[in-house]
N, C-alpha and C. Protein backbone atom coordinates (compact mmCIF):
# COMPACT_ATOMS: atom_id res chain seq x y z
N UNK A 1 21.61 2.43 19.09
CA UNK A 1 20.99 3.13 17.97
C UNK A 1 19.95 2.28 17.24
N UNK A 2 20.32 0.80 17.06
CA UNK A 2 19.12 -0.19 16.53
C UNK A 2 17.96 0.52 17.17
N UNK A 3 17.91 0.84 18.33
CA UNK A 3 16.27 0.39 19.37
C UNK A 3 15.66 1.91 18.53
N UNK A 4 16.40 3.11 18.24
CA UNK A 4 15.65 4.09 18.02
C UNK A 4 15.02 3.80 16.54
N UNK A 5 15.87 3.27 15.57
CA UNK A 5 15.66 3.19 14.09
C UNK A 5 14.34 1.92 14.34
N UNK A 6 14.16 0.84 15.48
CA UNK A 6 13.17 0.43 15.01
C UNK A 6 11.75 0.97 15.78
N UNK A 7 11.40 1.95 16.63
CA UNK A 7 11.01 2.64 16.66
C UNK A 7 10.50 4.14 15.62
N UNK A 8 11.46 4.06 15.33
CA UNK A 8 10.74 4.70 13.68
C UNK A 8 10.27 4.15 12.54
N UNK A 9 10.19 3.13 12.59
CA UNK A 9 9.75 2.16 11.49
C UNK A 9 8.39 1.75 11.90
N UNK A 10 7.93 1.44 13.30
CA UNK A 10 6.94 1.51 13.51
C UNK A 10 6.19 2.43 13.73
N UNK A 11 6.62 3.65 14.01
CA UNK A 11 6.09 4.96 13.96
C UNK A 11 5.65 5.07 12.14
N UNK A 12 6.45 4.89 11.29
CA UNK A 12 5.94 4.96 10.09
C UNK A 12 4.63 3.93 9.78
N UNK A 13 4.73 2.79 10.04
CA UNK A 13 4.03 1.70 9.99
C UNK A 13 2.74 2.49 10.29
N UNK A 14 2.36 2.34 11.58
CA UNK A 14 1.46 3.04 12.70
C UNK A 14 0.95 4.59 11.58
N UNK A 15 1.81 5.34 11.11
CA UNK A 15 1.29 6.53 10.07
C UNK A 15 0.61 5.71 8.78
N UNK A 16 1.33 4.82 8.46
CA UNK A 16 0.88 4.39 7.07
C UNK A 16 -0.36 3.46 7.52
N UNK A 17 -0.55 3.11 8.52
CA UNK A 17 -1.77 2.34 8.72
C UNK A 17 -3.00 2.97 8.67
N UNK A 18 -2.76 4.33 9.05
CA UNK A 18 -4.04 5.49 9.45
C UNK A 18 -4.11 5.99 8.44
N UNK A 19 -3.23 5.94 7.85
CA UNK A 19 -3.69 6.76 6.52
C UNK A 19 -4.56 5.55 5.74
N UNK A 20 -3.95 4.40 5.39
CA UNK A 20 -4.87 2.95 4.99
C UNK A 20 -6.33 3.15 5.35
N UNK A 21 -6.39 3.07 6.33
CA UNK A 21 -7.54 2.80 7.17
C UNK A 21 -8.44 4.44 6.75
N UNK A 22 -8.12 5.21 6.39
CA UNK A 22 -9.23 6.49 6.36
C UNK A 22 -9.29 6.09 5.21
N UNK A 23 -8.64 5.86 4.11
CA UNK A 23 -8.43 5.29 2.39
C UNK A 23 -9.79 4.44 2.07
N UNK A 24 -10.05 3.29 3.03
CA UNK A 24 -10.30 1.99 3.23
C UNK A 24 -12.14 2.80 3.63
N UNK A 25 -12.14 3.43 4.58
CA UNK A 25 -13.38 3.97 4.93
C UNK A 25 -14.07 4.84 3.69
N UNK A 26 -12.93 5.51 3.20
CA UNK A 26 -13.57 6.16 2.07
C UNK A 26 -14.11 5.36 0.63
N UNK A 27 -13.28 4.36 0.96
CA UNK A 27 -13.46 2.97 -0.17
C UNK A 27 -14.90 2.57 0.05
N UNK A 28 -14.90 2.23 1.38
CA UNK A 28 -16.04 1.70 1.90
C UNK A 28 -17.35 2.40 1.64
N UNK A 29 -17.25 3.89 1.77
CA UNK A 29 -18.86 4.79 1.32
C UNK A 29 -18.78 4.77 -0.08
N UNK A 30 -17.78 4.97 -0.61
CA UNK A 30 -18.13 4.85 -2.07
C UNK A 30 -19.21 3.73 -2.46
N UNK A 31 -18.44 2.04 -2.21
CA UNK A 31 -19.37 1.24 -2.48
C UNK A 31 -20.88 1.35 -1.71
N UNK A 32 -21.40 1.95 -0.51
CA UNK A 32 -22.11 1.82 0.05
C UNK A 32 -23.44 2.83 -0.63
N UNK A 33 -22.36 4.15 -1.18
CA UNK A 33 -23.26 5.32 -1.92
C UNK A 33 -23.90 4.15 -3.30
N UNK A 34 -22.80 3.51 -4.16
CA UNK A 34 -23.60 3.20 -5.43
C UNK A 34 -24.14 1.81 -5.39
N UNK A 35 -24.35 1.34 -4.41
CA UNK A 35 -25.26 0.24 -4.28
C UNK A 35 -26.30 0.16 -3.43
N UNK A 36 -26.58 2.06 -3.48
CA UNK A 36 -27.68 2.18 -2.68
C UNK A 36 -28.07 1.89 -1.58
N UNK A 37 -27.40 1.83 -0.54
CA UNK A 37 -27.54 0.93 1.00
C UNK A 37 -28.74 1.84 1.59
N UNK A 38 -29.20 1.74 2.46
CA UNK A 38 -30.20 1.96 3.28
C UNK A 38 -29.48 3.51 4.12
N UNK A 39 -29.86 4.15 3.98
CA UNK A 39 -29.12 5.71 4.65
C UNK A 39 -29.67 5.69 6.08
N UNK A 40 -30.73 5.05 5.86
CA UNK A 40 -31.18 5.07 7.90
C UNK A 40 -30.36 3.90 8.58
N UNK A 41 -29.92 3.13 8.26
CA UNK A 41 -29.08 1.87 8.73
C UNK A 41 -28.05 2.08 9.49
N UNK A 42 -27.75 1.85 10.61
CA UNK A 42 -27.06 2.24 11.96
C UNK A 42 -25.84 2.24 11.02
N UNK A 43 -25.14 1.10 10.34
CA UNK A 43 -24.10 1.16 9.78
C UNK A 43 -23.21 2.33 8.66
N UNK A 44 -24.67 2.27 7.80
CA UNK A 44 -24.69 3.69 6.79
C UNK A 44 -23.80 5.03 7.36
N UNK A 45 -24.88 5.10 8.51
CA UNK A 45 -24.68 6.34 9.40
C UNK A 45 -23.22 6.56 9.94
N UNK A 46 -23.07 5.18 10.69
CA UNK A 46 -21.42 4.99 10.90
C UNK A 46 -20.20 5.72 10.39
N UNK A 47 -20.64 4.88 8.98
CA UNK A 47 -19.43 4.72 8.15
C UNK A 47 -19.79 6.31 7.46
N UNK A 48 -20.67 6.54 7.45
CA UNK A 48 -20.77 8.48 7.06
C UNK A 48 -20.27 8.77 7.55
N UNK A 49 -20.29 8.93 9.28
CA UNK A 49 -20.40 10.00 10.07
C UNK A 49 -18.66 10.34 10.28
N UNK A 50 -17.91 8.98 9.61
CA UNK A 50 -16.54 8.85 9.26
C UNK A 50 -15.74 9.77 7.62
N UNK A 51 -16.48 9.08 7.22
CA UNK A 51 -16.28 9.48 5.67
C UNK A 51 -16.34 10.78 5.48
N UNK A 52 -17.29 10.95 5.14
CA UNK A 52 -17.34 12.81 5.30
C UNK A 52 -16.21 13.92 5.76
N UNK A 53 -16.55 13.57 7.12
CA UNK A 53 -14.93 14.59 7.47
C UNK A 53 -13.74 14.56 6.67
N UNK A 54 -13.63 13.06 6.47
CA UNK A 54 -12.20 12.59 5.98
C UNK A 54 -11.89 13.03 4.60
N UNK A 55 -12.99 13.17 4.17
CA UNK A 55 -13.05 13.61 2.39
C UNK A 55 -12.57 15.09 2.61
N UNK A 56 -12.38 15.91 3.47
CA UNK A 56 -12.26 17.72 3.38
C UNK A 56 -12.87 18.44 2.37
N UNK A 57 -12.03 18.66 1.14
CA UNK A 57 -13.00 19.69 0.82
C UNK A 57 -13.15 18.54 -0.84
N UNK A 58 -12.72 17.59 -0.71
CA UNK A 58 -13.39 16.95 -2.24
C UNK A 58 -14.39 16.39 -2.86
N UNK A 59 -15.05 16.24 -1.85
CA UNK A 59 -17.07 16.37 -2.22
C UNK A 59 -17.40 17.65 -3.08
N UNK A 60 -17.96 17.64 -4.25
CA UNK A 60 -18.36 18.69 -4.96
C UNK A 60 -17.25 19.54 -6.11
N UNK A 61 -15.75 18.88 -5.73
CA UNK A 61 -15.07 19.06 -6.62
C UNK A 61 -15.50 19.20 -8.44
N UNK A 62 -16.00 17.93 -8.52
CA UNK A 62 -16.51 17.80 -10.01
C UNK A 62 -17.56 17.53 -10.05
N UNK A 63 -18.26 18.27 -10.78
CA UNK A 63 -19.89 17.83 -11.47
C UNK A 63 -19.89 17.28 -12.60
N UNK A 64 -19.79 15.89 -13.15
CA UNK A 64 -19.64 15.52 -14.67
C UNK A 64 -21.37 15.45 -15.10
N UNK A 65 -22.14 15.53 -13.88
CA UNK A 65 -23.95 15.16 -14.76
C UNK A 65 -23.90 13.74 -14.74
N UNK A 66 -23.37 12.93 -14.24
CA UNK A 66 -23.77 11.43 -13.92
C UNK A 66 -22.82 11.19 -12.32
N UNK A 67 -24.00 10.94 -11.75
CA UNK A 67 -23.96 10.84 -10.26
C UNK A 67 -23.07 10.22 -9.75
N UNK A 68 -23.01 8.72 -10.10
CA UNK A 68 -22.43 7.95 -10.15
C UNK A 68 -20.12 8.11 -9.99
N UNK A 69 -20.21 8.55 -11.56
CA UNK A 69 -18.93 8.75 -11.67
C UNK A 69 -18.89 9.85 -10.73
N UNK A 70 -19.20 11.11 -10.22
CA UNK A 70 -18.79 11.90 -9.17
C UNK A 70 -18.62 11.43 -7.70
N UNK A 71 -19.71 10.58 -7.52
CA UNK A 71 -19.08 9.67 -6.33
C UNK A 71 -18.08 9.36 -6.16
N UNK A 72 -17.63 8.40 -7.25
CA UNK A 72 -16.29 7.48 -7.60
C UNK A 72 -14.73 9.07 -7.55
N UNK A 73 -14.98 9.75 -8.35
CA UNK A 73 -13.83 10.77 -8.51
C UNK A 73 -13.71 11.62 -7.32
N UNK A 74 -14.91 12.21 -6.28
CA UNK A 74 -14.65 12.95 -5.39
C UNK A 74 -14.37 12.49 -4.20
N UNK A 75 -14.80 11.21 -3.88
CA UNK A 75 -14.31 10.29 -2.60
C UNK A 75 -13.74 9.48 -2.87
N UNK A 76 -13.12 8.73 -4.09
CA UNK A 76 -12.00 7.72 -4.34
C UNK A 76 -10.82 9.12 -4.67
N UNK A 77 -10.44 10.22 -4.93
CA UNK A 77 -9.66 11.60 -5.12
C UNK A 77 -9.45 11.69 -3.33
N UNK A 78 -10.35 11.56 -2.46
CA UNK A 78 -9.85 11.87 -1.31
C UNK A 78 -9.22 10.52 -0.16
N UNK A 79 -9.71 9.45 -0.84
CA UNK A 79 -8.59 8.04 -0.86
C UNK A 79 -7.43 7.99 -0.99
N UNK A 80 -7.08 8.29 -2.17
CA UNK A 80 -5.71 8.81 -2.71
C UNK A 80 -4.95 9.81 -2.11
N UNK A 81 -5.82 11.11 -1.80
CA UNK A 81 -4.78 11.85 -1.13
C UNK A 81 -4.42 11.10 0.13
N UNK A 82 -5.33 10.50 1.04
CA UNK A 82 -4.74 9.68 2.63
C UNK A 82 -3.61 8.90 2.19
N UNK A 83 -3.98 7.95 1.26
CA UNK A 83 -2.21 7.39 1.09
C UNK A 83 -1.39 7.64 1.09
N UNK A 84 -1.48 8.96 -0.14
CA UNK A 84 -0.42 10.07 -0.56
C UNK A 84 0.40 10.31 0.54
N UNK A 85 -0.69 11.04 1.27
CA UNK A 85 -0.06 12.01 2.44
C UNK A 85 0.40 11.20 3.45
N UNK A 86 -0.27 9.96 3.78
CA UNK A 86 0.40 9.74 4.70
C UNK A 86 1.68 8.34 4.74
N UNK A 87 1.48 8.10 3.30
CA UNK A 87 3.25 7.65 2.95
C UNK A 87 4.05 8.62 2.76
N UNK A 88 4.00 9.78 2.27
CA UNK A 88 4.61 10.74 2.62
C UNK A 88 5.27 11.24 4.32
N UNK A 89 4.67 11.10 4.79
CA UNK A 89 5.03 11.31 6.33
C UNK A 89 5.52 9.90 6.73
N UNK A 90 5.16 9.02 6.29
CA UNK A 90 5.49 7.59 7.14
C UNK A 90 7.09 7.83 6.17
N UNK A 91 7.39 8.24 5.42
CA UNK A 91 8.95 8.30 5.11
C UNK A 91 9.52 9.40 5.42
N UNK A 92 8.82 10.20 5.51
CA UNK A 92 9.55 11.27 6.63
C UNK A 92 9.89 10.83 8.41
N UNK A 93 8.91 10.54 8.71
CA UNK A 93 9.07 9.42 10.08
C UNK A 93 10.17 8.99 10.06
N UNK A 94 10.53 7.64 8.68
CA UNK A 94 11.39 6.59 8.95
C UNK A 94 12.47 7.09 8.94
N UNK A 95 13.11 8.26 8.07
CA UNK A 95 14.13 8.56 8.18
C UNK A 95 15.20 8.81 9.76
C-alpha cells in the first residue's frame, strides 16, 4: 500500500507544479505588459501566445480607467485561480 500512497503524492506534486508554472507564466506577462517589453520580440510573443489562453475569461473583467492596475487585477486574478484550482485537485489527488 506504501508504493500506491507515494504515487499519489507525486501525482499531486506533478498537479501542483502545473498549476505553479501557468501562475508563474501569468506572473511573467504581467511584468512584461508594464515594463513595456517589445511586443515584436520572439520572447514577448512566446510568453503571450501562453498567457492568454491561460487567463480564460479574466482579461476585461475590470475596467478601473488606469491601465496599469487592470493588468495587475485581471492576469494576477487568473494566477490565483491556477493555484487555487490546482491545489485543490493536488489534495484531491493525494487523498
Amino acid at each position: 500500500m506504501p508504493y500506491v500512497a507515494r504515487n499519489e503524492a507525486t501525482a499531486a506534486r506533478i498537479i501542483s507544479g502545473v498549476g505553479a508554472l501557468f501562475a508563474l507564466t501569468e506572473g511573467l506577462y504581467i511584468l512584461l505588459l508594464l515594463l513595456h517589453a517589445d511586443q515584436s520580440n520572439r520572447f514577448f510573443t512566446f510568453i503571450k501566445g501562453f498567457a492568454e489562453p491561460l487567463a480564460l475569461f479574466f482579461p476585461g473583467l475590470f475596467h478601473t480607467g488606469n491601465g496599469t492596475i487592470d493588468i495587475i487585477l485581471n492576469y494576477g486574478l487568473a494566477a490565483v485561480f491556477w493555484l487555487v484550482v490546482s491545489g485543490f485537485v493536488a489534495r484531491m489527488v493525494a487523498r
